[in-house]
N, C-alpha and C. Protein backbone atom coordinates (compact mmCIF):
# COMPACT_ATOMS: atom_id res chain seq x y z
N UNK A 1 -169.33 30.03 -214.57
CA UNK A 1 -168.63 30.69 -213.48
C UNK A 1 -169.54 30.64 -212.28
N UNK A 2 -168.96 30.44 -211.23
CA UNK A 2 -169.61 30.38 -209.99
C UNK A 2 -170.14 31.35 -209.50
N UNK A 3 -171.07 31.57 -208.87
CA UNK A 3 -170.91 32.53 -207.83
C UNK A 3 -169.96 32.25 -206.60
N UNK A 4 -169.43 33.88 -206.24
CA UNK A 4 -168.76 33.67 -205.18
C UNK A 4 -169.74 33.38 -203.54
N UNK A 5 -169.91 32.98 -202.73
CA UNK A 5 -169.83 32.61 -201.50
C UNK A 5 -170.03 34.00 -200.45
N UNK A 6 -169.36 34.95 -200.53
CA UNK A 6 -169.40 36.35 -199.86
C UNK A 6 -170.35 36.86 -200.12
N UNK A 7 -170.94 37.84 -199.21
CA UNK A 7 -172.05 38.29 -199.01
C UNK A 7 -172.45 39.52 -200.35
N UNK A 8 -173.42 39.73 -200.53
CA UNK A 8 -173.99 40.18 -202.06
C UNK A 8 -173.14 41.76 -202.20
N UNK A 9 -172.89 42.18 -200.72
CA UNK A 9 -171.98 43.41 -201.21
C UNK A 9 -170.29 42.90 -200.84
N UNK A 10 -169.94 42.15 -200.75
CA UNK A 10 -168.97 41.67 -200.75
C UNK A 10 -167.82 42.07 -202.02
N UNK A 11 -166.68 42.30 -201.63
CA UNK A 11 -165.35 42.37 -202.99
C UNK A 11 -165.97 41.23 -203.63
N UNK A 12 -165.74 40.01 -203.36
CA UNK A 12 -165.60 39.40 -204.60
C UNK A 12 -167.14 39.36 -205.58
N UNK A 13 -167.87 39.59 -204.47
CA UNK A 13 -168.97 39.92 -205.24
C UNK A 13 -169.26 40.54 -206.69
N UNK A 14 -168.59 41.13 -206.39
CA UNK A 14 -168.54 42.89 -206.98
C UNK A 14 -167.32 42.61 -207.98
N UNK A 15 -166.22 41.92 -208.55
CA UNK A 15 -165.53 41.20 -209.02
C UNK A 15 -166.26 40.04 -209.96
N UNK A 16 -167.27 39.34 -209.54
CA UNK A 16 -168.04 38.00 -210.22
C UNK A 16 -168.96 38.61 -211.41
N UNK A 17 -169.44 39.86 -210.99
CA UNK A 17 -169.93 40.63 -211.52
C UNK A 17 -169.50 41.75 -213.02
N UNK A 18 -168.38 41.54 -212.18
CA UNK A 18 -167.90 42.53 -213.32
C UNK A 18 -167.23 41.31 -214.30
N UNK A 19 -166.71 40.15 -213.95
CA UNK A 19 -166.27 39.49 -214.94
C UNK A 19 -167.35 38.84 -215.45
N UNK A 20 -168.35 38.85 -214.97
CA UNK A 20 -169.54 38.06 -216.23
C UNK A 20 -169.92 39.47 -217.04
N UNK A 21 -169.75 40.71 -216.83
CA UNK A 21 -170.23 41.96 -217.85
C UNK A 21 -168.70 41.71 -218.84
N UNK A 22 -168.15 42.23 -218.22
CA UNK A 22 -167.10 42.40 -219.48
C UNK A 22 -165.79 40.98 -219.49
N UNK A 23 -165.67 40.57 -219.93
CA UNK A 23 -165.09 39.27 -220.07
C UNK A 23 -163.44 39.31 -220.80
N UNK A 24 -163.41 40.54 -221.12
CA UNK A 24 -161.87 40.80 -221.68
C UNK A 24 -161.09 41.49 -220.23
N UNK A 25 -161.99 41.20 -219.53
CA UNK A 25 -161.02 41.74 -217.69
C UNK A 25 -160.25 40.49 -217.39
N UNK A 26 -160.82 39.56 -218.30
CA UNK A 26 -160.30 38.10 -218.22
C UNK A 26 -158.26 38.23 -218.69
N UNK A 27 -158.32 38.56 -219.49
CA UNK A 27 -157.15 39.09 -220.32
C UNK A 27 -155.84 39.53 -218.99
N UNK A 28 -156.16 40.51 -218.06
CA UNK A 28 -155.65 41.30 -217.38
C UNK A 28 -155.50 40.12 -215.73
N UNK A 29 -156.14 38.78 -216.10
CA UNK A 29 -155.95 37.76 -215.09
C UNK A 29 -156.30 36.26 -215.57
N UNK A 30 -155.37 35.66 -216.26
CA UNK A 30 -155.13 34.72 -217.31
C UNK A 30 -155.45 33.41 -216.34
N UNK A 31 -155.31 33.50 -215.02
CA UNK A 31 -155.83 32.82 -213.64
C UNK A 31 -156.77 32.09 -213.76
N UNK A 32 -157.58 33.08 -214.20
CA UNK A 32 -158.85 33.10 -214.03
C UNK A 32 -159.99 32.29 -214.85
N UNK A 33 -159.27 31.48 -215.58
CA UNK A 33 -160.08 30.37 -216.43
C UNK A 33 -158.66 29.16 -216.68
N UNK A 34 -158.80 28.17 -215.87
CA UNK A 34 -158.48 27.03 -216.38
C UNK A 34 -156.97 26.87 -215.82
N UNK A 35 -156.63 27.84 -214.51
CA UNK A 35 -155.82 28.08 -213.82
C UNK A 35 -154.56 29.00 -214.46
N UNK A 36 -155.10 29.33 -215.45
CA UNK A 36 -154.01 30.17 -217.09
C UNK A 36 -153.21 29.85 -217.75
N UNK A 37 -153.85 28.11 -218.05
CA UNK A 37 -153.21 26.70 -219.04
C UNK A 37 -153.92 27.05 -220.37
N UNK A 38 -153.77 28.34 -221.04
CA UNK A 38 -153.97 28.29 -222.33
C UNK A 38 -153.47 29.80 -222.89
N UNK A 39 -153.80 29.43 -223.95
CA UNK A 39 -152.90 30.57 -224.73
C UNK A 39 -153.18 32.12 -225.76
N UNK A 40 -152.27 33.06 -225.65
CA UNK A 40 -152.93 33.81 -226.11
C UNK A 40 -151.85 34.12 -227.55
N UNK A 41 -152.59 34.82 -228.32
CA UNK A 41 -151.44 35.09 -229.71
C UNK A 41 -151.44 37.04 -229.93
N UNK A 42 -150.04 36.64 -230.50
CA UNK A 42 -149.55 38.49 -230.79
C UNK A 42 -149.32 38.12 -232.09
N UNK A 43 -149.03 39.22 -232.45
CA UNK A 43 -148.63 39.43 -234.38
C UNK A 43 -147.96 41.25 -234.22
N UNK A 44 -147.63 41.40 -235.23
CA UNK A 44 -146.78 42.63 -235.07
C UNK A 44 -145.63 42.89 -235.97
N UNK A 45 -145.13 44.30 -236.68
CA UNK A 45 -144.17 44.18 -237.78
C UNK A 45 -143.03 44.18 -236.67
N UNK A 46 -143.33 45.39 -235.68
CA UNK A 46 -142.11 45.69 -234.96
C UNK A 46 -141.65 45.06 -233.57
N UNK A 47 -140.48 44.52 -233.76
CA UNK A 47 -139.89 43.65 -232.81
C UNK A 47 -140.03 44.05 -231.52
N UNK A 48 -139.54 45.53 -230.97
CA UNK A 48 -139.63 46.18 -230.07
C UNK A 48 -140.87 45.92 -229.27
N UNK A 49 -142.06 46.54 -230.26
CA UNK A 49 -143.07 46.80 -229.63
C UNK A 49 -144.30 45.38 -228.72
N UNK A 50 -143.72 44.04 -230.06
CA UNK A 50 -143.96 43.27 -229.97
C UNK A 50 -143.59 42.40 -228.83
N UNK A 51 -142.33 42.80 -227.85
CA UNK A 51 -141.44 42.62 -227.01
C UNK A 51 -142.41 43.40 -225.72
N UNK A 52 -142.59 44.80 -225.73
CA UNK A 52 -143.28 45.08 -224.57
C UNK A 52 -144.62 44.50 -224.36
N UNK A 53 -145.14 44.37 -225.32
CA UNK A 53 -146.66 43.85 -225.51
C UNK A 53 -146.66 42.43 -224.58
N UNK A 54 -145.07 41.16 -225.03
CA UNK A 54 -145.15 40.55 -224.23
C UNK A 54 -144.81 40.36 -222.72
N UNK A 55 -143.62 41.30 -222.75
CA UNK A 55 -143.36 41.52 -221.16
C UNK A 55 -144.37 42.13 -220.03
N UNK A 56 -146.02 43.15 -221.34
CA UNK A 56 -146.86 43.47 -220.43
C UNK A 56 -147.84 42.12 -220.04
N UNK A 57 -148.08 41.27 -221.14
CA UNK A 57 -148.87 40.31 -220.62
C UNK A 57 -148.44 39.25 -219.87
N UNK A 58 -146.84 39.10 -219.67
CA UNK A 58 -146.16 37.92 -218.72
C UNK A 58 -146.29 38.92 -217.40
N UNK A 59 -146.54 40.02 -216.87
CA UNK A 59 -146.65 40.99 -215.94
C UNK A 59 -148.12 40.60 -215.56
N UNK A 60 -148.79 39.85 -216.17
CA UNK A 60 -150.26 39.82 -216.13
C UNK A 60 -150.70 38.54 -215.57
N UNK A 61 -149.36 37.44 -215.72
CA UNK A 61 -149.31 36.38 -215.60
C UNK A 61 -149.52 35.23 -216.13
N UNK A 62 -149.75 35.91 -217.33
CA UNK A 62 -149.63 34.64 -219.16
C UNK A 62 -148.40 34.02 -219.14
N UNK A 63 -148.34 32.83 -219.51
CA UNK A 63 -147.37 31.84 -220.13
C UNK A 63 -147.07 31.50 -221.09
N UNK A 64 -148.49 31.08 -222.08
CA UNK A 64 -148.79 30.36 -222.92
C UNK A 64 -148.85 31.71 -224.17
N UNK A 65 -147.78 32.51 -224.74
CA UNK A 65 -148.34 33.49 -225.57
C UNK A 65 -147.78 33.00 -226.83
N UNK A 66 -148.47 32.94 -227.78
CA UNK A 66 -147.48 32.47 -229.20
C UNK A 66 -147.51 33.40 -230.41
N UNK A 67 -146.25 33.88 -230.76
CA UNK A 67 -145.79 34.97 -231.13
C UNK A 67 -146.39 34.18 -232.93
N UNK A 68 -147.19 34.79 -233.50
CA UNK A 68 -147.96 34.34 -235.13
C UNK A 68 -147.02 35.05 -236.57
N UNK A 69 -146.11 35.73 -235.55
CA UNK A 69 -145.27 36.26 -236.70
C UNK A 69 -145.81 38.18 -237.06
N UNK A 70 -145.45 38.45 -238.47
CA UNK A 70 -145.82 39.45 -239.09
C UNK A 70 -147.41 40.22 -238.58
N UNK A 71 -147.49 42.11 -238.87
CA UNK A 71 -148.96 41.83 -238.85
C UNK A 71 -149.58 41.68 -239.27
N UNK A 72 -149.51 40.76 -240.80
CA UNK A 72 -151.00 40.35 -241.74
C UNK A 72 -151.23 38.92 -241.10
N UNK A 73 -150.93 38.54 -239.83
CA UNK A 73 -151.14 37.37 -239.25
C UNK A 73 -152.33 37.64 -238.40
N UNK A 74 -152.88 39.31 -238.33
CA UNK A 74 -153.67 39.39 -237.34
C UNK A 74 -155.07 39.35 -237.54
N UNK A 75 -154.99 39.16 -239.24
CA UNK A 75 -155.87 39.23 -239.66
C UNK A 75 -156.76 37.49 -239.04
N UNK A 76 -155.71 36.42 -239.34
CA UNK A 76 -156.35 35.48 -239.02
C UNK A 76 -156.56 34.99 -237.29
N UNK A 77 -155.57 36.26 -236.79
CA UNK A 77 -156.00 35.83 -235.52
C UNK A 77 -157.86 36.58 -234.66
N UNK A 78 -157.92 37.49 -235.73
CA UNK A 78 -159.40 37.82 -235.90
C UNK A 78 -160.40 36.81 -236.04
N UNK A 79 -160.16 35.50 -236.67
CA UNK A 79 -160.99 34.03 -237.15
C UNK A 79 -160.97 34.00 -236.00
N UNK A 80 -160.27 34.02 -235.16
CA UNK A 80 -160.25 33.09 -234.07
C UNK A 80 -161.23 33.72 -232.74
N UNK A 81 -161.63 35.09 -232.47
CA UNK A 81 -162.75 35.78 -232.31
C UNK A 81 -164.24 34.86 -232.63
N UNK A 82 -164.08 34.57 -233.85
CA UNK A 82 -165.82 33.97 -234.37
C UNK A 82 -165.59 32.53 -234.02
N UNK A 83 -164.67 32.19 -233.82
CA UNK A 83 -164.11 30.28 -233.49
C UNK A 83 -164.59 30.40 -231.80
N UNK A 84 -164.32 31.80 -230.92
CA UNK A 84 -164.44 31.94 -229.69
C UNK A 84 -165.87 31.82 -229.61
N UNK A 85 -166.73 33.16 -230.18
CA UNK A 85 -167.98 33.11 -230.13
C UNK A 85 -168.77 31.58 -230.44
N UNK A 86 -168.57 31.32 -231.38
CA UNK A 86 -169.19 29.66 -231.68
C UNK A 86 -169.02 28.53 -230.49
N UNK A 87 -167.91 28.76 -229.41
CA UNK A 87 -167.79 27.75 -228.78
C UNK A 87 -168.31 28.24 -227.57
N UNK A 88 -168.35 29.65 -227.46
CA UNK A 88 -169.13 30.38 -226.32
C UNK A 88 -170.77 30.02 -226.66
N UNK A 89 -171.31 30.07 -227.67
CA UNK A 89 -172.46 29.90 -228.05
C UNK A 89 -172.98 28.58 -227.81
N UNK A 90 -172.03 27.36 -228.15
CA UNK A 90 -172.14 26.36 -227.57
C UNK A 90 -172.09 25.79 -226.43
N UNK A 91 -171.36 26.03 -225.35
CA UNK A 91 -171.42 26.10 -224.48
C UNK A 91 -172.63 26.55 -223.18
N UNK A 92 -172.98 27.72 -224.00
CA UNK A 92 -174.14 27.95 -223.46
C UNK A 92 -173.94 29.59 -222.73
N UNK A 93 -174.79 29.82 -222.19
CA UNK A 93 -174.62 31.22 -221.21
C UNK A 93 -174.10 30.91 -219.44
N UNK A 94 -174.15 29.63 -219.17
CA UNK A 94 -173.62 29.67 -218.05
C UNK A 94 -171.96 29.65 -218.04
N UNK A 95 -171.57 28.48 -218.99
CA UNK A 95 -169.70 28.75 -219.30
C UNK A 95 -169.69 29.36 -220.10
N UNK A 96 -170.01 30.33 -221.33
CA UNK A 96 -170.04 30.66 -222.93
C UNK A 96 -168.78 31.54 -222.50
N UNK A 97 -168.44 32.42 -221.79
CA UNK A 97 -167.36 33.40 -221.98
C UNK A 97 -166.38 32.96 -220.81
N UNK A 98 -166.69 31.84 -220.41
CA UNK A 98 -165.38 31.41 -219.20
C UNK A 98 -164.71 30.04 -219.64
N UNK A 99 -163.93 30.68 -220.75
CA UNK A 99 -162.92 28.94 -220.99
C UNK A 99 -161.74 29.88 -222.08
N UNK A 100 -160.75 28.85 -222.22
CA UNK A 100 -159.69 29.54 -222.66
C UNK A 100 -159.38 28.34 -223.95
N UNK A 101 -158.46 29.11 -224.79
CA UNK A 101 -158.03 28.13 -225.67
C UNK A 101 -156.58 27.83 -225.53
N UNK A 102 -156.11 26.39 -225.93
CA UNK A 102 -154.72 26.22 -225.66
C UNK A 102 -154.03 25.55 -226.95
N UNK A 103 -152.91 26.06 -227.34
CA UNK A 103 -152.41 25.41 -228.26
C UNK A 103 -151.52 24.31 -227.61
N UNK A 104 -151.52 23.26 -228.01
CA UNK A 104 -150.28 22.01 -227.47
C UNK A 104 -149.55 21.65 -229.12
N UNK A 105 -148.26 21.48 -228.41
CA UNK A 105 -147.41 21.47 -229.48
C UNK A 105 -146.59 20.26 -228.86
């Protein structure tokens, strides 16, 4: 991730910052890595709830969400956490928490 350009007390400053500390702010602006060409997954028993969950993250500006079914699906969407870390690790500390994953179908 870059630094931003604006001066050290600058908004976006102060924004660059907070997305290299916490990196699940990423979540809340899907934008924000890879223009938000990748994807995120839900699981869930109940239809309903599973329904707002997605209308909150298309509010967020996700596209790419793929519904894994039931919630003993979430278990394996937990793998995919240590699949993140490993490629963050690889990557290194300058990209390690700024890239997204995409399913193509």
């Amino acid at each position: 991730m870059s630094r931003p350009a604006s001066g050290r007390r600058g908004v976006a400053n102060r924004r660059w910052r907070a997305a290299r500390r916490w990196p699940q702010l990423r979540t809340v602006n899907p934008q924000s890595v890879g223009c938000g060409n990748h994807t995120l997954f839900v699981a869930g028993d109940h239809a309903d709830a599973k329904q707002q969950d997605t209308d909150l993250l298309k509010s967020y500006g996700w596209t790419g969400i793929l519904d894994l079914g039931p919630l003993v699906c979430a278990r394996d969407m937990e793998m995919c956490a240590h699949m993140r870390s490993a490629i963050g690790f690889g990557l290194g500390p300058q990209f390690g928490n700024h890239f997204g994953i995409k399913v193509v179908r």
